[in-house]
PDB file of N, CA and C in Angstrom:
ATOM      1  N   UNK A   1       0.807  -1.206   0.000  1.00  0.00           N
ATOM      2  CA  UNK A   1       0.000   0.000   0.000  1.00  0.00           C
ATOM      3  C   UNK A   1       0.843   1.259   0.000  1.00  0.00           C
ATOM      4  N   UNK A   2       1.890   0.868   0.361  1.00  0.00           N
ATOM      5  CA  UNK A   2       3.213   2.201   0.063  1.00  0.00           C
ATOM      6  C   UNK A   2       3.234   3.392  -0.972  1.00  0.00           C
ATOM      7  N   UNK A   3       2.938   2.565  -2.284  1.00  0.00           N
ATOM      8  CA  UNK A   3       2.467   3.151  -3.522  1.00  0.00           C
ATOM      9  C   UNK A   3       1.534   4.128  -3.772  1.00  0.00           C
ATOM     10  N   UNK A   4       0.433   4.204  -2.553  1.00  0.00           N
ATOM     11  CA  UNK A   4      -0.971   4.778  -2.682  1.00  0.00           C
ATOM     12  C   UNK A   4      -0.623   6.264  -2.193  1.00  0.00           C
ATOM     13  N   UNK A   5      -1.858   6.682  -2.665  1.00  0.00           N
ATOM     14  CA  UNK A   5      -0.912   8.071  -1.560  1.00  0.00           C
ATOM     15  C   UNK A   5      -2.368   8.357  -1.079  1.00  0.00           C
ATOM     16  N   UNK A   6      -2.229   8.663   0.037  1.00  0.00           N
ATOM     17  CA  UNK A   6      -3.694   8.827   0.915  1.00  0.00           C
ATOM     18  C   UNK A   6      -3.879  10.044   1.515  1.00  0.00           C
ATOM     19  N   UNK A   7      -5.682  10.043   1.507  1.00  0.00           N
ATOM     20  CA  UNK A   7      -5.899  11.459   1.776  1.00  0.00           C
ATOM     21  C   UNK A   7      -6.391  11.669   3.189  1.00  0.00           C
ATOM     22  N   UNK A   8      -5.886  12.613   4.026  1.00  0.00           N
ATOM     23  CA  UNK A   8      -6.112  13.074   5.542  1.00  0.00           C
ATOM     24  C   UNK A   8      -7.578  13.337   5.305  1.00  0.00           C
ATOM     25  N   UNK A   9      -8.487  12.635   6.491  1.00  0.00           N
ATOM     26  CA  UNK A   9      -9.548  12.822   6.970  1.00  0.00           C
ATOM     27  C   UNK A   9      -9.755  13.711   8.170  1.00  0.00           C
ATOM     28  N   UNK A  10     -10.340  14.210   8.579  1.00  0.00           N
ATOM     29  CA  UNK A  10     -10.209  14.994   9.880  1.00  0.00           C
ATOM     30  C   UNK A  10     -11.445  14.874  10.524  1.00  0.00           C
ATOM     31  N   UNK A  11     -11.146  14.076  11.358  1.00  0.00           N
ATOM     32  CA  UNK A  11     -12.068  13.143  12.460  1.00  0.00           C
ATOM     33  C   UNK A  11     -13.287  14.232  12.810  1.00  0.00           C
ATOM     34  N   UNK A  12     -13.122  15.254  13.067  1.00  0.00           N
ATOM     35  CA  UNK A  12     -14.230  16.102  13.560  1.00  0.00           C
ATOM     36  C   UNK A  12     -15.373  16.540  12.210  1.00  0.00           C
ATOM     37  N   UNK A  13     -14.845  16.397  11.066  1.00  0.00           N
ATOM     38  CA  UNK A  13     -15.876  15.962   9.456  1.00  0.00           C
ATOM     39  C   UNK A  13     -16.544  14.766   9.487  1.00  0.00           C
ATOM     40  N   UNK A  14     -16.363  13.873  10.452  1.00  0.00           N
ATOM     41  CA  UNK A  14     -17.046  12.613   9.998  1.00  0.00           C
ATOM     42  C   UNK A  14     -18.407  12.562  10.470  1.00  0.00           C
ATOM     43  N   UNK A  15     -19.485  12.061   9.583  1.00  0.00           N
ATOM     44  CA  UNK A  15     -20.873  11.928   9.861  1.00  0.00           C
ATOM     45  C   UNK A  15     -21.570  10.732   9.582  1.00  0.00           C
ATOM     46  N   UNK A  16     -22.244  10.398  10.197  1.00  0.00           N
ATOM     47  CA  UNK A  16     -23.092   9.114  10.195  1.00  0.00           C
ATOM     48  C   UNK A  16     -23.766   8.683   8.849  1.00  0.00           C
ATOM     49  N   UNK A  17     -23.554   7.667   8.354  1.00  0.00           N
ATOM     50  CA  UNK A  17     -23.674   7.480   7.255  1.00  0.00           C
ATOM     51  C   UNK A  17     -22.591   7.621   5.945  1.00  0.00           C
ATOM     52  N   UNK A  18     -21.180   7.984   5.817  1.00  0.00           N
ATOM     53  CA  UNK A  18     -20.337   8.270   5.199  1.00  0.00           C
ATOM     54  C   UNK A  18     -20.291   7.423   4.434  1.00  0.00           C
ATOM     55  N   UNK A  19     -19.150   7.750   3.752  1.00  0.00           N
ATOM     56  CA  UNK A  19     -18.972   6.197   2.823  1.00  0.00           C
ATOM     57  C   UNK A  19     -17.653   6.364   1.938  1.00  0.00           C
ATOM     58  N   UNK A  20     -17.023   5.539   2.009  1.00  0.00           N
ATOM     59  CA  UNK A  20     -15.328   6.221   1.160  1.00  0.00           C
ATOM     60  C   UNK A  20     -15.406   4.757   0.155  1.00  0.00           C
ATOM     61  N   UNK A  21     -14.819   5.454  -1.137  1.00  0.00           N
ATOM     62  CA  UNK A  21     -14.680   4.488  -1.904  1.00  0.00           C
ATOM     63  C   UNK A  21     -13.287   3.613  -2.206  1.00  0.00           C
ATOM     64  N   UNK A  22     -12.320   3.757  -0.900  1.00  0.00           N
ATOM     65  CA  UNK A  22     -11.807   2.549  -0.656  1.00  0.00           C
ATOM     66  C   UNK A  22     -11.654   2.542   0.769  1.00  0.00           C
ATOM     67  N   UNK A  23     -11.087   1.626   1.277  1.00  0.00           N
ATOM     68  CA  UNK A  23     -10.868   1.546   2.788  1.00  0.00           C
ATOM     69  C   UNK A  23     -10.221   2.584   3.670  1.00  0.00           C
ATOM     70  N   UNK A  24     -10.434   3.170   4.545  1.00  0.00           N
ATOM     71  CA  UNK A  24      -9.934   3.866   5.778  1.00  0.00           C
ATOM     72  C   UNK A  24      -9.038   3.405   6.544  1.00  0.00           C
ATOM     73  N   UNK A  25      -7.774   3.950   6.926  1.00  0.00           N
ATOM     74  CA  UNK A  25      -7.142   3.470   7.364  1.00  0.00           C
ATOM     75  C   UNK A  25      -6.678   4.691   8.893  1.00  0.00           C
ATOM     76  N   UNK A  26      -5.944   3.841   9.731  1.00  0.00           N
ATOM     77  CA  UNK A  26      -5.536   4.519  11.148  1.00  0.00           C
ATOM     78  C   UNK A  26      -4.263   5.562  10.770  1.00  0.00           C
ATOM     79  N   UNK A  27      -4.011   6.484  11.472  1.00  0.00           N
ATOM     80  CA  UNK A  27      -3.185   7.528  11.224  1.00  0.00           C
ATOM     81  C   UNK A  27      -1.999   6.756  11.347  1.00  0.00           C
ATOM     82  N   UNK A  28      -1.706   5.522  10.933  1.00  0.00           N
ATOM     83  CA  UNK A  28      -0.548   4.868  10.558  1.00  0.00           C
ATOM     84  C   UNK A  28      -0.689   4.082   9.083  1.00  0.00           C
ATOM     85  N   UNK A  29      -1.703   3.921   8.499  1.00  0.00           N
ATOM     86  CA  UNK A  29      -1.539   4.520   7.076  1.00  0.00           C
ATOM     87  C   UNK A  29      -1.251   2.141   7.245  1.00  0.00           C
ATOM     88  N   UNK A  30      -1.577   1.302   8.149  1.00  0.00           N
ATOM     89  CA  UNK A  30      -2.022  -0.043   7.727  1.00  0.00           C
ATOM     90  C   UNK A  30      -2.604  -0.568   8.447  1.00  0.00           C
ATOM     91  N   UNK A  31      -3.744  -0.187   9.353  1.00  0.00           N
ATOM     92  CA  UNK A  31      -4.292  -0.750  10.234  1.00  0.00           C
ATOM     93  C   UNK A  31      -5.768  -0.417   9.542  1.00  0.00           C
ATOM     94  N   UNK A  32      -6.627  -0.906   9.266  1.00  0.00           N
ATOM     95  CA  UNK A  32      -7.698  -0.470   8.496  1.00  0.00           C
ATOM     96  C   UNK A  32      -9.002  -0.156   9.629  1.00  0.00           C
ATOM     97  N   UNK A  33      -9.544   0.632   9.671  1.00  0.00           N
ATOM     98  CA  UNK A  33     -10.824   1.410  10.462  1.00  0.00           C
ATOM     99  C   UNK A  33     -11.887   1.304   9.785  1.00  0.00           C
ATOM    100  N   UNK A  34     -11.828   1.005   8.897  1.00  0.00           N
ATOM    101  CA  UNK A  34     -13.613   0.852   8.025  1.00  0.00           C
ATOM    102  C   UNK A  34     -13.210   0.463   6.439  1.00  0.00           C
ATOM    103  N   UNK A  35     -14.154  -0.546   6.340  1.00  0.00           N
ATOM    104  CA  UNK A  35     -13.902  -1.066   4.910  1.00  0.00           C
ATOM    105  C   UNK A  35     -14.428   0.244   3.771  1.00  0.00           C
ATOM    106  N   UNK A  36     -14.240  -0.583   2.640  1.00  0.00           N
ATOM    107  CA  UNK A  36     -14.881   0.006   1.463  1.00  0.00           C
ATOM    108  C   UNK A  36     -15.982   0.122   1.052  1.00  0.00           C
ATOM    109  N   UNK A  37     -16.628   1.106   0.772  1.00  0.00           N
ATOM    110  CA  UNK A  37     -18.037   1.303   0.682  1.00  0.00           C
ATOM    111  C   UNK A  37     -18.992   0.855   2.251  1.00  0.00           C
ATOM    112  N   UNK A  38     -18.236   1.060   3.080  1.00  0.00           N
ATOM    113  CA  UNK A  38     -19.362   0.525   4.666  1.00  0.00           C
ATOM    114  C   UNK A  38     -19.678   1.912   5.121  1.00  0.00           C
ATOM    115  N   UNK A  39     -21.061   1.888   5.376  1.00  0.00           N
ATOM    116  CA  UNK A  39     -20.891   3.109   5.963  1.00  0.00           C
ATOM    117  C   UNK A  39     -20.749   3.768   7.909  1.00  0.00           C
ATOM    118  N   UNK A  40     -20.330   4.739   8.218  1.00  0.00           N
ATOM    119  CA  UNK A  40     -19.650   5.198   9.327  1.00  0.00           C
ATOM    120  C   UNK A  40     -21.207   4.850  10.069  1.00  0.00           C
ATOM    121  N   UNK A  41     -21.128   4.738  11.188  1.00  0.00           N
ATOM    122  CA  UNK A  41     -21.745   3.868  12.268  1.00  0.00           C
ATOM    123  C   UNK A  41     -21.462   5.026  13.435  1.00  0.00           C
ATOM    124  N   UNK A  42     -22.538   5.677  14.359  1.00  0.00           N
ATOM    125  CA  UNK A  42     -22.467   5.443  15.527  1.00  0.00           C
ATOM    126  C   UNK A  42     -21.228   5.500  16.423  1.00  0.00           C
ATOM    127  N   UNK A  43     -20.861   4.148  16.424  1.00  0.00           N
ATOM    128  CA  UNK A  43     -20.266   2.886  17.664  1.00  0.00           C
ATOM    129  C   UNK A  43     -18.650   3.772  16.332  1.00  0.00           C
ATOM    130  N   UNK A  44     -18.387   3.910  15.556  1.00  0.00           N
ATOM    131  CA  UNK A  44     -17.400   4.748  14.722  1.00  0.00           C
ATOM    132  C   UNK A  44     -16.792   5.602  15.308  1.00  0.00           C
ATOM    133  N   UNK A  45     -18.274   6.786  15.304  1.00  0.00           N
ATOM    134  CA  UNK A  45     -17.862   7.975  15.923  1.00  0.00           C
ATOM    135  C   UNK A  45     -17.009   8.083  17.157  1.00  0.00           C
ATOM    136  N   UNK A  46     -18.363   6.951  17.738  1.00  0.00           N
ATOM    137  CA  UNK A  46     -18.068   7.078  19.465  1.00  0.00           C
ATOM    138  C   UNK A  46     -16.212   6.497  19.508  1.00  0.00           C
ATOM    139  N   UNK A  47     -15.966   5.551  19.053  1.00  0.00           N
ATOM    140  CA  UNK A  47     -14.624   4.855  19.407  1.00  0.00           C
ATOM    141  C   UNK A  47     -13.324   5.928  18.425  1.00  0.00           C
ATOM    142  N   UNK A  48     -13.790   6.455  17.798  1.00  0.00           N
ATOM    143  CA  UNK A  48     -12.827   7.513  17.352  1.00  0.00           C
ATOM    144  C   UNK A  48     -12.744   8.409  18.228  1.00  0.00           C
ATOM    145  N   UNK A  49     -13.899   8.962  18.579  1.00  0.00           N
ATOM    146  CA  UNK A  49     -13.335  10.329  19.704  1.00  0.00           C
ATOM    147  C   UNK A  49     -12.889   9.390  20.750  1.00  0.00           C
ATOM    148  N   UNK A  50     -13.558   7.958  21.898  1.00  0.00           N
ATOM    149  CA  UNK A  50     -12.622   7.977  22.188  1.00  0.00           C
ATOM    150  C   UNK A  50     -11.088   7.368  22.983  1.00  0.00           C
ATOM    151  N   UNK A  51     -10.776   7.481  21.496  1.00  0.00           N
ATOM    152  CA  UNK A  51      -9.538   6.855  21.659  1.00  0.00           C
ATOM    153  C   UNK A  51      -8.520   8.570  21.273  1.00  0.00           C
ATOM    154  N   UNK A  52      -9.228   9.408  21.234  1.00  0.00           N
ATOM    155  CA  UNK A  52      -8.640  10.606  20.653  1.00  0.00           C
ATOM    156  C   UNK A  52      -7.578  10.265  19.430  1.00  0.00           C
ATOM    157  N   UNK A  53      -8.506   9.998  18.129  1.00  0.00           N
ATOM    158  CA  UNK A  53      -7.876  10.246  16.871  1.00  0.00           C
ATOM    159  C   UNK A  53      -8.489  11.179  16.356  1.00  0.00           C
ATOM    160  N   UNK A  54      -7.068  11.854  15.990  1.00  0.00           N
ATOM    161  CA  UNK A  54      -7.544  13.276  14.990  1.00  0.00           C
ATOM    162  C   UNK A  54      -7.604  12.795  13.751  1.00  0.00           C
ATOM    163  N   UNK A  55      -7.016  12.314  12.969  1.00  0.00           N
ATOM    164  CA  UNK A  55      -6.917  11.699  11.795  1.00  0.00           C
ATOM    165  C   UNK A  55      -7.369  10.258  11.281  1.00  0.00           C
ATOM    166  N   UNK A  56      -8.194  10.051   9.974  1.00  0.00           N
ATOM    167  CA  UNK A  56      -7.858   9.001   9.300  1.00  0.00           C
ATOM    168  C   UNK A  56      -7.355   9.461   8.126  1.00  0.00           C
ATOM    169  N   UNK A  57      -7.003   7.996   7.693  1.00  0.00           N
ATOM    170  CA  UNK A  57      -6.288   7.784   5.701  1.00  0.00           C
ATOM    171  C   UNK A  57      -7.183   6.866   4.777  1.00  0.00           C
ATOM    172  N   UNK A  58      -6.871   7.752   3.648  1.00  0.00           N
ATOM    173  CA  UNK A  58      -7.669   6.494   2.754  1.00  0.00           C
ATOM    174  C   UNK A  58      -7.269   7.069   1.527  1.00  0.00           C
ATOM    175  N   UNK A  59      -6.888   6.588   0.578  1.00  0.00           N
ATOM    176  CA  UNK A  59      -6.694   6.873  -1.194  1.00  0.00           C
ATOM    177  C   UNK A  59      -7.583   6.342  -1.771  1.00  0.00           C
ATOM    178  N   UNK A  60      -8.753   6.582  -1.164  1.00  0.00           N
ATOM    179  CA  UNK A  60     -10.548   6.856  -1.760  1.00  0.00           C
ATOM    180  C   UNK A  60     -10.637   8.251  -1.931  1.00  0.00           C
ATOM    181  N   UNK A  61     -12.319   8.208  -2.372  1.00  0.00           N
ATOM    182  CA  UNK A  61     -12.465   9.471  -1.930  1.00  0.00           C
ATOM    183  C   UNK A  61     -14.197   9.315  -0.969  1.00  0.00           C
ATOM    184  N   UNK A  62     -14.770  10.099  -1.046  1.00  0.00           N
ATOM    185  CA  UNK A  62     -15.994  10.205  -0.503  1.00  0.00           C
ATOM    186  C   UNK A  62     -16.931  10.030  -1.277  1.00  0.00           C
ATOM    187  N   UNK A  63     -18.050   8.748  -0.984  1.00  0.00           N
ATOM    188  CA  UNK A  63     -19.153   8.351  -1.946  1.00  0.00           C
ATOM    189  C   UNK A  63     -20.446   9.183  -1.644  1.00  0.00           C
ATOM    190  N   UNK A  64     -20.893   9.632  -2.943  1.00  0.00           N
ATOM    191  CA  UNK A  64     -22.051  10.631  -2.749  1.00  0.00           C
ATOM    192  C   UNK A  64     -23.012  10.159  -3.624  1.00  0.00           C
ATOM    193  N   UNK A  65     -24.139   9.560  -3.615  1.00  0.00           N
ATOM    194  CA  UNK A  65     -25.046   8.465  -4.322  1.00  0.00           C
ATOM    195  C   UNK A  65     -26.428  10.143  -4.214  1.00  0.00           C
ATOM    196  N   UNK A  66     -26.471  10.865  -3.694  1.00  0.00           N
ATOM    197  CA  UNK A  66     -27.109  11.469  -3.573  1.00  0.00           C
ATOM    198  C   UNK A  66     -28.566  11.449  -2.723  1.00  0.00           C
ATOM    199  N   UNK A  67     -28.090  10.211  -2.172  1.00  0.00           N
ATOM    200  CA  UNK A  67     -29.371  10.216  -1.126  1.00  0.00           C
ATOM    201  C   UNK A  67     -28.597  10.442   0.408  1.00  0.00           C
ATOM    202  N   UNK A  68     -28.691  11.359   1.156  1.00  0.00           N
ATOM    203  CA  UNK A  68     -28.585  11.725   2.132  1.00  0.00           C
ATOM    204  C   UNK A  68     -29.296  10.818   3.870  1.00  0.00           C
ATOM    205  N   UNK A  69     -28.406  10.356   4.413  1.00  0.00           N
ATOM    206  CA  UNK A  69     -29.230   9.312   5.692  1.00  0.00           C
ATOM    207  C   UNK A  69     -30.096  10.563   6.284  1.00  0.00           C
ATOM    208  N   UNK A  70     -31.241   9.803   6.797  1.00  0.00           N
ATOM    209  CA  UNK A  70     -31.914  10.843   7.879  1.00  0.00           C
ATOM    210  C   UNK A  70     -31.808  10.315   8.699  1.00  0.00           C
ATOM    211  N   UNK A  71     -31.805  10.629   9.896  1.00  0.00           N
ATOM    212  CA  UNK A  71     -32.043  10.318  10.977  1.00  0.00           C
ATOM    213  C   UNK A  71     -33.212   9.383  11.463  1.00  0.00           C
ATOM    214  N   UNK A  72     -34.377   9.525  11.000  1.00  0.00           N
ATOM    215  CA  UNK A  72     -35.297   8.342  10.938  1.00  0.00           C
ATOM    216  C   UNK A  72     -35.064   7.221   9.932  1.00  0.00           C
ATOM    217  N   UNK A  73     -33.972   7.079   9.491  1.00  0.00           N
ATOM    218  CA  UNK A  73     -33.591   5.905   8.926  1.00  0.00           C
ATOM    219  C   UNK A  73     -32.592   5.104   9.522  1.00  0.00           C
ATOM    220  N   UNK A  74     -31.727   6.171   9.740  1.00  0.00           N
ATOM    221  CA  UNK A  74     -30.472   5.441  10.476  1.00  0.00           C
ATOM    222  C   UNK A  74     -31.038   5.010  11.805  1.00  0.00           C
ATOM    223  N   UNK A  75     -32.138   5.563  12.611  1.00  0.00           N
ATOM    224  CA  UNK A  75     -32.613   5.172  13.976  1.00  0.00           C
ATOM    225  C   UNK A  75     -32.943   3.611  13.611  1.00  0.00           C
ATOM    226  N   UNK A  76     -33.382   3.371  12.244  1.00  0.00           N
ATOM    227  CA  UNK A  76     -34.302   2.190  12.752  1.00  0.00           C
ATOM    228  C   UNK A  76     -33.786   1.283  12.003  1.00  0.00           C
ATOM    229  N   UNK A  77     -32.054   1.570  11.056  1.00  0.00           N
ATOM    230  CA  UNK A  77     -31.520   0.677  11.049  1.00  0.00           C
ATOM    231  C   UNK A  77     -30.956   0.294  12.251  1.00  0.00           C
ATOM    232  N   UNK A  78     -30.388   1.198  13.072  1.00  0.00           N
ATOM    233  CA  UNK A  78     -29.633   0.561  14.346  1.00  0.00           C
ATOM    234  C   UNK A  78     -30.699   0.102  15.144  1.00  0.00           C
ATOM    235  N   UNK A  79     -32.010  -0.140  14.806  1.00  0.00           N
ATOM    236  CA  UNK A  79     -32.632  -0.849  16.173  1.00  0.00           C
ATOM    237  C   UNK A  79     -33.092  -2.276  15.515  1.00  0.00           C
ATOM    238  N   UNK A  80     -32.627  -1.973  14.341  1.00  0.00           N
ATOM    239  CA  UNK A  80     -32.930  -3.803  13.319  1.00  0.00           C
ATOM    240  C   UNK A  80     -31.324  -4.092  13.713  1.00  0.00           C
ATOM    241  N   UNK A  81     -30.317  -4.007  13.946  1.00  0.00           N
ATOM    242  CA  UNK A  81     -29.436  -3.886  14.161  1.00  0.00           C
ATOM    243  C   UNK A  81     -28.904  -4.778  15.685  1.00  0.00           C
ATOM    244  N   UNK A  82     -29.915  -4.354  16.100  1.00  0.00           N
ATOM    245  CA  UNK A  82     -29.779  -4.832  17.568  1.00  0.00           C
ATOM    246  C   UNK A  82     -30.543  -5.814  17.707  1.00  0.00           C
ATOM    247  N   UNK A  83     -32.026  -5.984  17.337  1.00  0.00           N
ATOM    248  CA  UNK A  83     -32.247  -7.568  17.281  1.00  0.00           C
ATOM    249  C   UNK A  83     -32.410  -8.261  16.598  1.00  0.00           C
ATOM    250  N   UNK A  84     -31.185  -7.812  15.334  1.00  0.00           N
ATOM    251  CA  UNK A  84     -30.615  -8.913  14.617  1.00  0.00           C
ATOM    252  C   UNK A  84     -29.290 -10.127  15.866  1.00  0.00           C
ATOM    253  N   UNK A  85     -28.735  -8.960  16.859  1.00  0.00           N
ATOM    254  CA  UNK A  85     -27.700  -9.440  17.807  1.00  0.00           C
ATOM    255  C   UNK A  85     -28.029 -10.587  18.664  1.00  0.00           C
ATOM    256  N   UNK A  86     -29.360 -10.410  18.948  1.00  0.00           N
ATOM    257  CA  UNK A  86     -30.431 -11.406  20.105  1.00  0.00           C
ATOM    258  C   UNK A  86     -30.136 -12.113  19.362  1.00  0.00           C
TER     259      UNK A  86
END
């Protein structure tokens, strides 16, 4: 992955529902934080702030399909979400 050249994310831009069109990686550029095309989660946010990272990487860019999450969607995926877990 040496070859790639990756672009700084800045942790305080990230929003629920994101989506990068290749993998995310940890401000060490090989530890991967979120696949390709998955989108940012919640349980994301929360464990990024905190572990206090300012930064991710990725030589994606940002997927924009043009439909925007609402909030009454994302609520009631994360509650199919949860008793899918049960």
């Amino acid at each position: 992955m040496s070859d790639k050249k990756f672009t700084k994310i800045d942790c305080k831009e990230l929003k629920l529902g994101m989506r990068f069109s290749a993998p995310v990686f940890f401000d060490d550029g090989e530890n991967m934080f979120l696949g390709e095309e998955k989108a940012l989660k919640n349980y994301h946010i929360n464990a990024i702030q905190r572990w206090n990272i300012e930064y991710l990487l990725t030589y994606g860019h940002l997927v924009t399909d043009g439909k925007e999450p609402t909030s009454d969607s994302l609520y009631m995926l994360e509650d199919l979400e949860e008793v899918e877990e049960l």
